[in-house]
Structures are given as C-alpha cells and as structure tokens.
PDB file of N, CA and C in Angstrom:
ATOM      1  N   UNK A   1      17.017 -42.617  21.319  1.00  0.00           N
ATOM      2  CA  UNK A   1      16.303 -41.663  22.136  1.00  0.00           C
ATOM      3  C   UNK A   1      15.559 -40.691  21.229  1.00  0.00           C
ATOM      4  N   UNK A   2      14.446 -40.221  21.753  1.00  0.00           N
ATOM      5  CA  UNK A   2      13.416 -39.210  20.639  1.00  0.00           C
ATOM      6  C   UNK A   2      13.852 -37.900  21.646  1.00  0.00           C
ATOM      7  N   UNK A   3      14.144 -36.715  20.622  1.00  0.00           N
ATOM      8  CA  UNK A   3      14.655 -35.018  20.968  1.00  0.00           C
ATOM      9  C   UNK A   3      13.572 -34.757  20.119  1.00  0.00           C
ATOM     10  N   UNK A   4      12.764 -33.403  20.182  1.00  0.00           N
ATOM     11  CA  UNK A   4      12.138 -32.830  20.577  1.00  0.00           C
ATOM     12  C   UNK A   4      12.660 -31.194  20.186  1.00  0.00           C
ATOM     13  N   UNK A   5      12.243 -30.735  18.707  1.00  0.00           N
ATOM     14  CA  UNK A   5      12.567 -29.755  18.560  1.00  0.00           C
ATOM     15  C   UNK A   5      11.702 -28.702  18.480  1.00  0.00           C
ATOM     16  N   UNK A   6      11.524 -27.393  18.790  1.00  0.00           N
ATOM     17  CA  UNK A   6      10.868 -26.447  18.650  1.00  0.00           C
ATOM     18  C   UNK A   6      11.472 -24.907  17.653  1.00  0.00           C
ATOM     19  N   UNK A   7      10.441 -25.225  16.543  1.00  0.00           N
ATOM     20  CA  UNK A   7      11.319 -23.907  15.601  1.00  0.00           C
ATOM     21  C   UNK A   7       9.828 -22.936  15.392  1.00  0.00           C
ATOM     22  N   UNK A   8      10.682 -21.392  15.000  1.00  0.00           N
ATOM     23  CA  UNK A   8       9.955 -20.570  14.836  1.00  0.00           C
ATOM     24  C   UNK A   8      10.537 -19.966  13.499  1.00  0.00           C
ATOM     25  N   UNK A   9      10.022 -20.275  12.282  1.00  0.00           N
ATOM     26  CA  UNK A   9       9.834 -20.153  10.630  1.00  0.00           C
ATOM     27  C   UNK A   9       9.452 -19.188  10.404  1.00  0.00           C
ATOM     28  N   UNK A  10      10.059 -18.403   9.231  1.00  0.00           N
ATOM     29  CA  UNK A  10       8.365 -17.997   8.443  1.00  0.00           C
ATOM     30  C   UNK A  10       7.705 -18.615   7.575  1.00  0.00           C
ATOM     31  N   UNK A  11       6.739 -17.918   7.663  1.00  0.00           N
ATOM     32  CA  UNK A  11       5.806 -18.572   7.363  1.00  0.00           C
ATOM     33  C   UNK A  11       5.423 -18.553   5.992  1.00  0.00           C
ATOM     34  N   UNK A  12       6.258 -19.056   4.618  1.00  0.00           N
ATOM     35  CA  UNK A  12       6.151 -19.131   3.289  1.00  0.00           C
ATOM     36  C   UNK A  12       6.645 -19.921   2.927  1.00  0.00           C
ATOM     37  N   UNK A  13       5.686 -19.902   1.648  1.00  0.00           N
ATOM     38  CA  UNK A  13       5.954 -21.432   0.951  1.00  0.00           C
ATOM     39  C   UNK A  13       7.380 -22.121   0.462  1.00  0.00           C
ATOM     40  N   UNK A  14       7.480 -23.060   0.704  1.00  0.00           N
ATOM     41  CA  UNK A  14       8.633 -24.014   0.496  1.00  0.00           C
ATOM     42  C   UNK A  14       9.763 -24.254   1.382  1.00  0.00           C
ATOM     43  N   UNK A  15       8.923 -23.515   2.630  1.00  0.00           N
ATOM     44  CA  UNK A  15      10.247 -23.440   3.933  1.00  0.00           C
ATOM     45  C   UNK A  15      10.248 -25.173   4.508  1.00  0.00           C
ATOM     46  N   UNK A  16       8.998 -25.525   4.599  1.00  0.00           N
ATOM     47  CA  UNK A  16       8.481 -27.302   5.175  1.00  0.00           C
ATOM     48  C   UNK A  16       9.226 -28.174   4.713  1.00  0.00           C
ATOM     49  N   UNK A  17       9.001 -27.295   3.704  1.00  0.00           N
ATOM     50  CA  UNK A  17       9.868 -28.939   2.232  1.00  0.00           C
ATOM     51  C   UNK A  17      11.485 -28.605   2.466  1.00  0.00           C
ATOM     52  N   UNK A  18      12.099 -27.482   2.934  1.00  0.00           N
ATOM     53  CA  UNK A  18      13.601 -27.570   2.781  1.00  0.00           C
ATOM     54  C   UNK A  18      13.946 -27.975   4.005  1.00  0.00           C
ATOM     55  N   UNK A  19      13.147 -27.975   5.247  1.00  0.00           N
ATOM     56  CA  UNK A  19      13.737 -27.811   6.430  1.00  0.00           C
ATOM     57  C   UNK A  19      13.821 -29.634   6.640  1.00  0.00           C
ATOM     58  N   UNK A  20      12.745 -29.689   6.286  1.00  0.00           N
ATOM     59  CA  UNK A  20      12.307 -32.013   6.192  1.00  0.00           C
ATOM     60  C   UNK A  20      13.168 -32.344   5.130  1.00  0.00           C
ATOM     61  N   UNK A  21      13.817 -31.343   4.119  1.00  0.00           N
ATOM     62  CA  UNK A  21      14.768 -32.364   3.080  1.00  0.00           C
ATOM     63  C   UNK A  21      16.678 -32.404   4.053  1.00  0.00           C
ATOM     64  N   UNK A  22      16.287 -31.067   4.868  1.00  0.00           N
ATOM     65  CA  UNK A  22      17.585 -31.178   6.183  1.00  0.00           C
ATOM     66  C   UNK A  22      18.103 -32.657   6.408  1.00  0.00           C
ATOM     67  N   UNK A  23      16.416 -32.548   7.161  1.00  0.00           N
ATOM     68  CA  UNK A  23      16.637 -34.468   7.726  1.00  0.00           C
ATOM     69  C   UNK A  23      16.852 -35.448   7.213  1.00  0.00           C
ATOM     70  N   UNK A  24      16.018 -35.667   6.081  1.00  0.00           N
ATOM     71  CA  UNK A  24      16.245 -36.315   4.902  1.00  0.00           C
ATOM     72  C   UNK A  24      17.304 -36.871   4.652  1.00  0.00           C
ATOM     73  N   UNK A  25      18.342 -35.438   4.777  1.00  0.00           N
ATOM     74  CA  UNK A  25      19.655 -35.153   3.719  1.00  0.00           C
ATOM     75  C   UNK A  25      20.740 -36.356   4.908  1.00  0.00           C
ATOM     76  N   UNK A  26      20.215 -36.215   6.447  1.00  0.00           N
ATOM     77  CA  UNK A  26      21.248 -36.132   7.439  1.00  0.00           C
ATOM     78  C   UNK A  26      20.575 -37.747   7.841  1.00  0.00           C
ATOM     79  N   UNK A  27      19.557 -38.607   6.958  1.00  0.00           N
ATOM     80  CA  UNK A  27      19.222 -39.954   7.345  1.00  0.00           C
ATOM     81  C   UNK A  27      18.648 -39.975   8.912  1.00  0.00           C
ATOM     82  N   UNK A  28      18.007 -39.010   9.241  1.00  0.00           N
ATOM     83  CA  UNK A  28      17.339 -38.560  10.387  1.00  0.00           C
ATOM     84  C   UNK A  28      15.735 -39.068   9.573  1.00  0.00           C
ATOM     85  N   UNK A  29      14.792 -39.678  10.721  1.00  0.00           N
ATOM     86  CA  UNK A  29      13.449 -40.126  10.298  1.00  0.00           C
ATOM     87  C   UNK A  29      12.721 -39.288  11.782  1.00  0.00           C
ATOM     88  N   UNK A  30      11.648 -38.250  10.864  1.00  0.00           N
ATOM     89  CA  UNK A  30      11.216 -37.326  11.745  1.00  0.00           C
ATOM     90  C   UNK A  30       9.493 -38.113  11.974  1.00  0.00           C
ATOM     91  N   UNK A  31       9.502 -38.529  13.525  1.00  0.00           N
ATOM     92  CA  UNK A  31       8.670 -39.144  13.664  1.00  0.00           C
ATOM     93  C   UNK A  31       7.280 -38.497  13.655  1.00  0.00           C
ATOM     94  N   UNK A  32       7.080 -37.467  14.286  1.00  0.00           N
ATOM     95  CA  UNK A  32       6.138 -36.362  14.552  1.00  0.00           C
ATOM     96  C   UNK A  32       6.558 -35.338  14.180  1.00  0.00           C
ATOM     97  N   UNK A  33       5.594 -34.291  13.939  1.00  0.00           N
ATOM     98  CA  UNK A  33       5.592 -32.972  13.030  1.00  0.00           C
ATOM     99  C   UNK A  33       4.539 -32.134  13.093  1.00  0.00           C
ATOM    100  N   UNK A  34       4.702 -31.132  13.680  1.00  0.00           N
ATOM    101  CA  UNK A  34       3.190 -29.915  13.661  1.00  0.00           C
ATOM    102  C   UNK A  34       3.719 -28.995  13.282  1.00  0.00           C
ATOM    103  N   UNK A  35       2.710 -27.990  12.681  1.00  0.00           N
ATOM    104  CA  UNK A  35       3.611 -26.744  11.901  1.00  0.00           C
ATOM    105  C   UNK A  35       2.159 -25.903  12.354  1.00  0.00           C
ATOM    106  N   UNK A  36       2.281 -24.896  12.557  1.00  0.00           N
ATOM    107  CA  UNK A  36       0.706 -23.845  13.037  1.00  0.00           C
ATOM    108  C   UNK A  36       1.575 -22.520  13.186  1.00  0.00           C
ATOM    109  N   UNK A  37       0.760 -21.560  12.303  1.00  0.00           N
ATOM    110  CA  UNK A  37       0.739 -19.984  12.588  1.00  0.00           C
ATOM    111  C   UNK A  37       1.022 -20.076  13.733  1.00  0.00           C
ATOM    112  N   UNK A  38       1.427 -18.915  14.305  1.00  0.00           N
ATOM    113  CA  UNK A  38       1.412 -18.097  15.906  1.00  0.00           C
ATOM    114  C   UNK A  38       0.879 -16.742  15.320  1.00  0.00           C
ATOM    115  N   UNK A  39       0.655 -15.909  16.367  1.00  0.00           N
ATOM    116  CA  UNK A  39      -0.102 -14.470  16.383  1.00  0.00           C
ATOM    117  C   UNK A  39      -0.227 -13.987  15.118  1.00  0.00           C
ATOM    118  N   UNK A  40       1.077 -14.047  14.663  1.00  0.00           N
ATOM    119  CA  UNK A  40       1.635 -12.644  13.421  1.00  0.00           C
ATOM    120  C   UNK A  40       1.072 -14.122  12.113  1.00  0.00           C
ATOM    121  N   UNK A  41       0.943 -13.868  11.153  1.00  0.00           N
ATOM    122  CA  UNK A  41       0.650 -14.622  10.173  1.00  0.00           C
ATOM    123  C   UNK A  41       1.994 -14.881   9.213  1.00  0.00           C
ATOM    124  N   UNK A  42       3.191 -14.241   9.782  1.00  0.00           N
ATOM    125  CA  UNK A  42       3.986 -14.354   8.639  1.00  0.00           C
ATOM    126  C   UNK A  42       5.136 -15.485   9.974  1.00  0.00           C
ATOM    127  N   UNK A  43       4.963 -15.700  10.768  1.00  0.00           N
ATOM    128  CA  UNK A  43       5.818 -16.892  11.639  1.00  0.00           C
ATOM    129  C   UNK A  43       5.043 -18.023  11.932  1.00  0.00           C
ATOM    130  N   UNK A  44       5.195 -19.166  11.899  1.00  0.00           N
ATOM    131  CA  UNK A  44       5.167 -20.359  12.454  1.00  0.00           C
ATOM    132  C   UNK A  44       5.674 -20.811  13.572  1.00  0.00           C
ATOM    133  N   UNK A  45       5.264 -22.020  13.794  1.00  0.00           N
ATOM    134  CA  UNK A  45       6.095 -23.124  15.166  1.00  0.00           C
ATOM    135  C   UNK A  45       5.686 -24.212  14.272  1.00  0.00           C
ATOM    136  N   UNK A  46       7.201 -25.061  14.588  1.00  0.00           N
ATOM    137  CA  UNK A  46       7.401 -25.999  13.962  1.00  0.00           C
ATOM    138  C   UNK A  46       7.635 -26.800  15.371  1.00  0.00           C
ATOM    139  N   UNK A  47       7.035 -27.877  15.465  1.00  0.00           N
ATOM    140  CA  UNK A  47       7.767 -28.920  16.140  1.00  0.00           C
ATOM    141  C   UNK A  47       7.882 -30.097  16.030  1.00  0.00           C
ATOM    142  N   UNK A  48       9.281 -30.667  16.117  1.00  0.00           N
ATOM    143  CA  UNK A  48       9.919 -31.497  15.097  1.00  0.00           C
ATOM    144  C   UNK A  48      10.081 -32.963  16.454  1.00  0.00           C
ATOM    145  N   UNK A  49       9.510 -34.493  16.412  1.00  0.00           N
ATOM    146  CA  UNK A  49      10.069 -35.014  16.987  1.00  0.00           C
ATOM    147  C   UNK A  49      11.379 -36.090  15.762  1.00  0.00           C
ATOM    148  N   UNK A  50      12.304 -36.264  16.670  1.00  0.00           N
ATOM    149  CA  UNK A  50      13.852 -37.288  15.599  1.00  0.00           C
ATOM    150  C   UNK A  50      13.817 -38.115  16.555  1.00  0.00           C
ATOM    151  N   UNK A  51      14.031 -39.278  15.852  1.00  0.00           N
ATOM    152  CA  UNK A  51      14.800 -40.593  16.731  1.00  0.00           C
ATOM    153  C   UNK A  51      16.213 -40.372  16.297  1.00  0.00           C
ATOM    154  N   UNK A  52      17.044 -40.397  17.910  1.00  0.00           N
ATOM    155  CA  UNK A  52      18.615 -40.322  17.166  1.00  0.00           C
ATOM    156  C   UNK A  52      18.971 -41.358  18.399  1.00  0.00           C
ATOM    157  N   UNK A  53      20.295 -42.036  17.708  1.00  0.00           N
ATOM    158  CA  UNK A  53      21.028 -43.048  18.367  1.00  0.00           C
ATOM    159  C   UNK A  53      22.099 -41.857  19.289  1.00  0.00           C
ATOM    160  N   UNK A  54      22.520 -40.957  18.686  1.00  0.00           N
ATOM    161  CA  UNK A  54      23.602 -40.193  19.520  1.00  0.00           C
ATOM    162  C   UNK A  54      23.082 -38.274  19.933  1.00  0.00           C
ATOM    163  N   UNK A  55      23.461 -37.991  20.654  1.00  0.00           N
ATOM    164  CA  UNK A  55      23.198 -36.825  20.799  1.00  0.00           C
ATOM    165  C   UNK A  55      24.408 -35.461  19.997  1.00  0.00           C
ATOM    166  N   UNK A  56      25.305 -36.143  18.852  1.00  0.00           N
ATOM    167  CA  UNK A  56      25.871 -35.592  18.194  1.00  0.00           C
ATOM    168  C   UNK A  56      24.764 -34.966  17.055  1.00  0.00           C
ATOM    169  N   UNK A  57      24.376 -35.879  17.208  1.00  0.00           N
ATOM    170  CA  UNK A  57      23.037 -35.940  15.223  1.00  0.00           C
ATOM    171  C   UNK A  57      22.110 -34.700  15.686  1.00  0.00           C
ATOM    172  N   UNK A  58      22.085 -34.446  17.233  1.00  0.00           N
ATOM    173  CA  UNK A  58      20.758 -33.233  17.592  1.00  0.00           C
ATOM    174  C   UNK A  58      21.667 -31.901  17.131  1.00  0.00           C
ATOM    175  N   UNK A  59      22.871 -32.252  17.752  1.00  0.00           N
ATOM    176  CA  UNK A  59      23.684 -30.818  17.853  1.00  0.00           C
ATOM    177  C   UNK A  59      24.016 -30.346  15.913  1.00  0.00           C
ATOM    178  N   UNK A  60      24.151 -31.415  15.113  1.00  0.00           N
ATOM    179  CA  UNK A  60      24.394 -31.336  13.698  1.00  0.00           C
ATOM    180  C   UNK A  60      23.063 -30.681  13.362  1.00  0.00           C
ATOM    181  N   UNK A  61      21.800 -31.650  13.155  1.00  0.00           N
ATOM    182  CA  UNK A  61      21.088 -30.767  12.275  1.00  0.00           C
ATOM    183  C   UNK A  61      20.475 -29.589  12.997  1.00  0.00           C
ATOM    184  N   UNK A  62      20.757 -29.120  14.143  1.00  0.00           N
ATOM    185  CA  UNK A  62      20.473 -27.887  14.903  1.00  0.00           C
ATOM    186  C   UNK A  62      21.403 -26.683  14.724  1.00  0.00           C
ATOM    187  N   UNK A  63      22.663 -27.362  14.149  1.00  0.00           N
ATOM    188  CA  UNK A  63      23.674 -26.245  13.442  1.00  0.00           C
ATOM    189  C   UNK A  63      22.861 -26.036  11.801  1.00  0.00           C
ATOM    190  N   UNK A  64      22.465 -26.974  11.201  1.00  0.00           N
ATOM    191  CA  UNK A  64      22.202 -27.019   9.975  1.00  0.00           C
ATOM    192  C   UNK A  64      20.727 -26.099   9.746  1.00  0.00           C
ATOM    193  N   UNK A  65      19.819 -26.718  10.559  1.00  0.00           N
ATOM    194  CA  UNK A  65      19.240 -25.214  10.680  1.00  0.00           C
ATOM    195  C   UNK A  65      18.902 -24.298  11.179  1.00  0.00           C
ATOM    196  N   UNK A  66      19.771 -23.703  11.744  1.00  0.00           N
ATOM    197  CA  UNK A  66      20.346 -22.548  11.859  1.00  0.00           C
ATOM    198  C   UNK A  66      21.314 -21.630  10.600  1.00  0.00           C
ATOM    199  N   UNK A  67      21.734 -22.381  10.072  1.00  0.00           N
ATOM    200  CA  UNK A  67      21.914 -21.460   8.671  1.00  0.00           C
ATOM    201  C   UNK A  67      20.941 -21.416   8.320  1.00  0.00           C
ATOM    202  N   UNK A  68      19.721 -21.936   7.957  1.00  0.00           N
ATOM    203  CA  UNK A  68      18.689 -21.602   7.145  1.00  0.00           C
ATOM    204  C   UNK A  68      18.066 -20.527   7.487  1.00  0.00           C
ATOM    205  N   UNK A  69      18.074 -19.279   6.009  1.00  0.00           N
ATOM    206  CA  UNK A  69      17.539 -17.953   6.086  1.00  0.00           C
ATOM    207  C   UNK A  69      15.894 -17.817   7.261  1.00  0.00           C
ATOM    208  N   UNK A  70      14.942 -18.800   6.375  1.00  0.00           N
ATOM    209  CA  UNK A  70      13.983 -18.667   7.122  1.00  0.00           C
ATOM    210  C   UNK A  70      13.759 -19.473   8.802  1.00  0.00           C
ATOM    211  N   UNK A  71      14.625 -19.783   9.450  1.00  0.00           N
ATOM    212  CA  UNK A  71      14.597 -20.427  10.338  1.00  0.00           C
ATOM    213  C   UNK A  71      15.601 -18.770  11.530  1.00  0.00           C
ATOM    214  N   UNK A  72      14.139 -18.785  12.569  1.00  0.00           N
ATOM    215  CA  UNK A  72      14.168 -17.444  13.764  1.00  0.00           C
ATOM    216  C   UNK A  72      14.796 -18.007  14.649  1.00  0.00           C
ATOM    217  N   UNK A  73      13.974 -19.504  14.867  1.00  0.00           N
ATOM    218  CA  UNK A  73      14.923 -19.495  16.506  1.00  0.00           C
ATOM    219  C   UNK A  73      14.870 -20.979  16.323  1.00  0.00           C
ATOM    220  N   UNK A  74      15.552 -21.839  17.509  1.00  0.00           N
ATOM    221  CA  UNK A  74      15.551 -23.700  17.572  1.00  0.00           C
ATOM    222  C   UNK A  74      15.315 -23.205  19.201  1.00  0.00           C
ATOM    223  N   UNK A  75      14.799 -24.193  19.405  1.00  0.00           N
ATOM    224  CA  UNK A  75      14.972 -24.758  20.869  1.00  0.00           C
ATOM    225  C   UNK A  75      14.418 -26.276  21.031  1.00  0.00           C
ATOM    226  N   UNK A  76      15.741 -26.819  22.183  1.00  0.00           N
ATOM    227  CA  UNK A  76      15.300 -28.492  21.912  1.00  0.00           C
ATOM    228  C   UNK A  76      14.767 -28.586  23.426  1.00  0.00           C
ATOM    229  N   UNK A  77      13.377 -29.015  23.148  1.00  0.00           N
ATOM    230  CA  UNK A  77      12.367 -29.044  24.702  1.00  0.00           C
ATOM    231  C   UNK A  77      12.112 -30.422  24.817  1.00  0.00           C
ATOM    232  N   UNK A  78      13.234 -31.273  24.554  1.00  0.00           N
ATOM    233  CA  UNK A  78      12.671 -32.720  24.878  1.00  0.00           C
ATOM    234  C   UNK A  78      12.943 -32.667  26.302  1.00  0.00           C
ATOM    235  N   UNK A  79      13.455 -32.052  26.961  1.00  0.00           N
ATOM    236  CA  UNK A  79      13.814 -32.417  28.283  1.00  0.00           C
ATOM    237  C   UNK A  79      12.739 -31.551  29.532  1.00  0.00           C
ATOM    238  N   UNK A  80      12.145 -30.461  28.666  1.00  0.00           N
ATOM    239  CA  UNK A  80      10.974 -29.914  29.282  1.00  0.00           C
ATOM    240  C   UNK A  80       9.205 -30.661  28.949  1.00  0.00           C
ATOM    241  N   UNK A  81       9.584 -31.275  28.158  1.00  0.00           N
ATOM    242  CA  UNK A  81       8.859 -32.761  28.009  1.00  0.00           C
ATOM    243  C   UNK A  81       8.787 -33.433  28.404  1.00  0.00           C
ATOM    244  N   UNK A  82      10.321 -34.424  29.163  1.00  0.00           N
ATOM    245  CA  UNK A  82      10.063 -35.432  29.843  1.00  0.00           C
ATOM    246  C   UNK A  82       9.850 -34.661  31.335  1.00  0.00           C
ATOM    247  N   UNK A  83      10.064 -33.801  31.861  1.00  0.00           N
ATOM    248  CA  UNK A  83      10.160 -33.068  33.019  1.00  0.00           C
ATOM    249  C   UNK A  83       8.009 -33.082  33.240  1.00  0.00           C
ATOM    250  N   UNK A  84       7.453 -32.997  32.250  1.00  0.00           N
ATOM    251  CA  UNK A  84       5.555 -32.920  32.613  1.00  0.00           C
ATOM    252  C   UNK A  84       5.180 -33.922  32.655  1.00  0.00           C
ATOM    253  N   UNK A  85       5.801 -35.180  31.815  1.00  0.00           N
ATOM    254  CA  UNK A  85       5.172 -36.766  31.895  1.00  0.00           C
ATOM    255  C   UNK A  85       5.606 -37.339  33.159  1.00  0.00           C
TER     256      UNK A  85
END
C-alpha cells in the first residue's frame, strides 16, 4: 500500500539528505517527493509518498522523524487522498 506523508522542515541545508537517509536507513523506497518553501522562507513542506507492505513501517519511520531536530510537524494524508480520488 502507498502512505502519504506530509512534513513541515526547516528550511536548511542538509535537512533532505538526513530525512531520505531515514528511509534509506529503514529499506523504505520513497516513490514520490516534493519539497517547496511555504510563506516564511525558513519552513518547508515536504511530501513524502512510501510503498509499505505493513502499516507498522508508517508508524516507525513517523516515530523516527519525529526525533529529528529540524522536523515541525508529520501528518499522514494518504487517507485524505484517497477520500478526493
């Protein structure tokens, strides 16, 4: 099944590369990926699509970043996704 993540970063260098070495780390293959300013220039939106076999692997790397300093908020909108198609 593909989840559907929505993060709000800041917005400096080398946050992309640690947050994709997450997945990396957790054998997660991130199919889709947009990253764009919002208002303020120092936050981002990240949105992350994963193929996962279990819905354990969403709840793991959604704990994982969440420790990460530069990581504001997660929210997983795959289901406000399939809810418009």
């Amino acid at each position: 099944m593909k989840r559907t993540l929505s993060l709000l970063v800041n917005n400096q260098l080398g946050v992309l590369n640690r947050l994709t070495n997450l997945f990396l780390r957790k054998g997660m293959n991130i199919e889709s990926l947009a990253v764009a300013p919002v208002n303020e220039s120092s936050i981002s939106m990240m949105t992350i699509v994963v193929k996962v076999v279990e819905e354990q692997e969403v709840e793991k790397i959604k704990l994982q970043l969440d420790k990460q300093i530069d990581v504001i908020q997660i929210t997983d909108i795959s289901e406000q996704i399939a809810m418009t198609n």
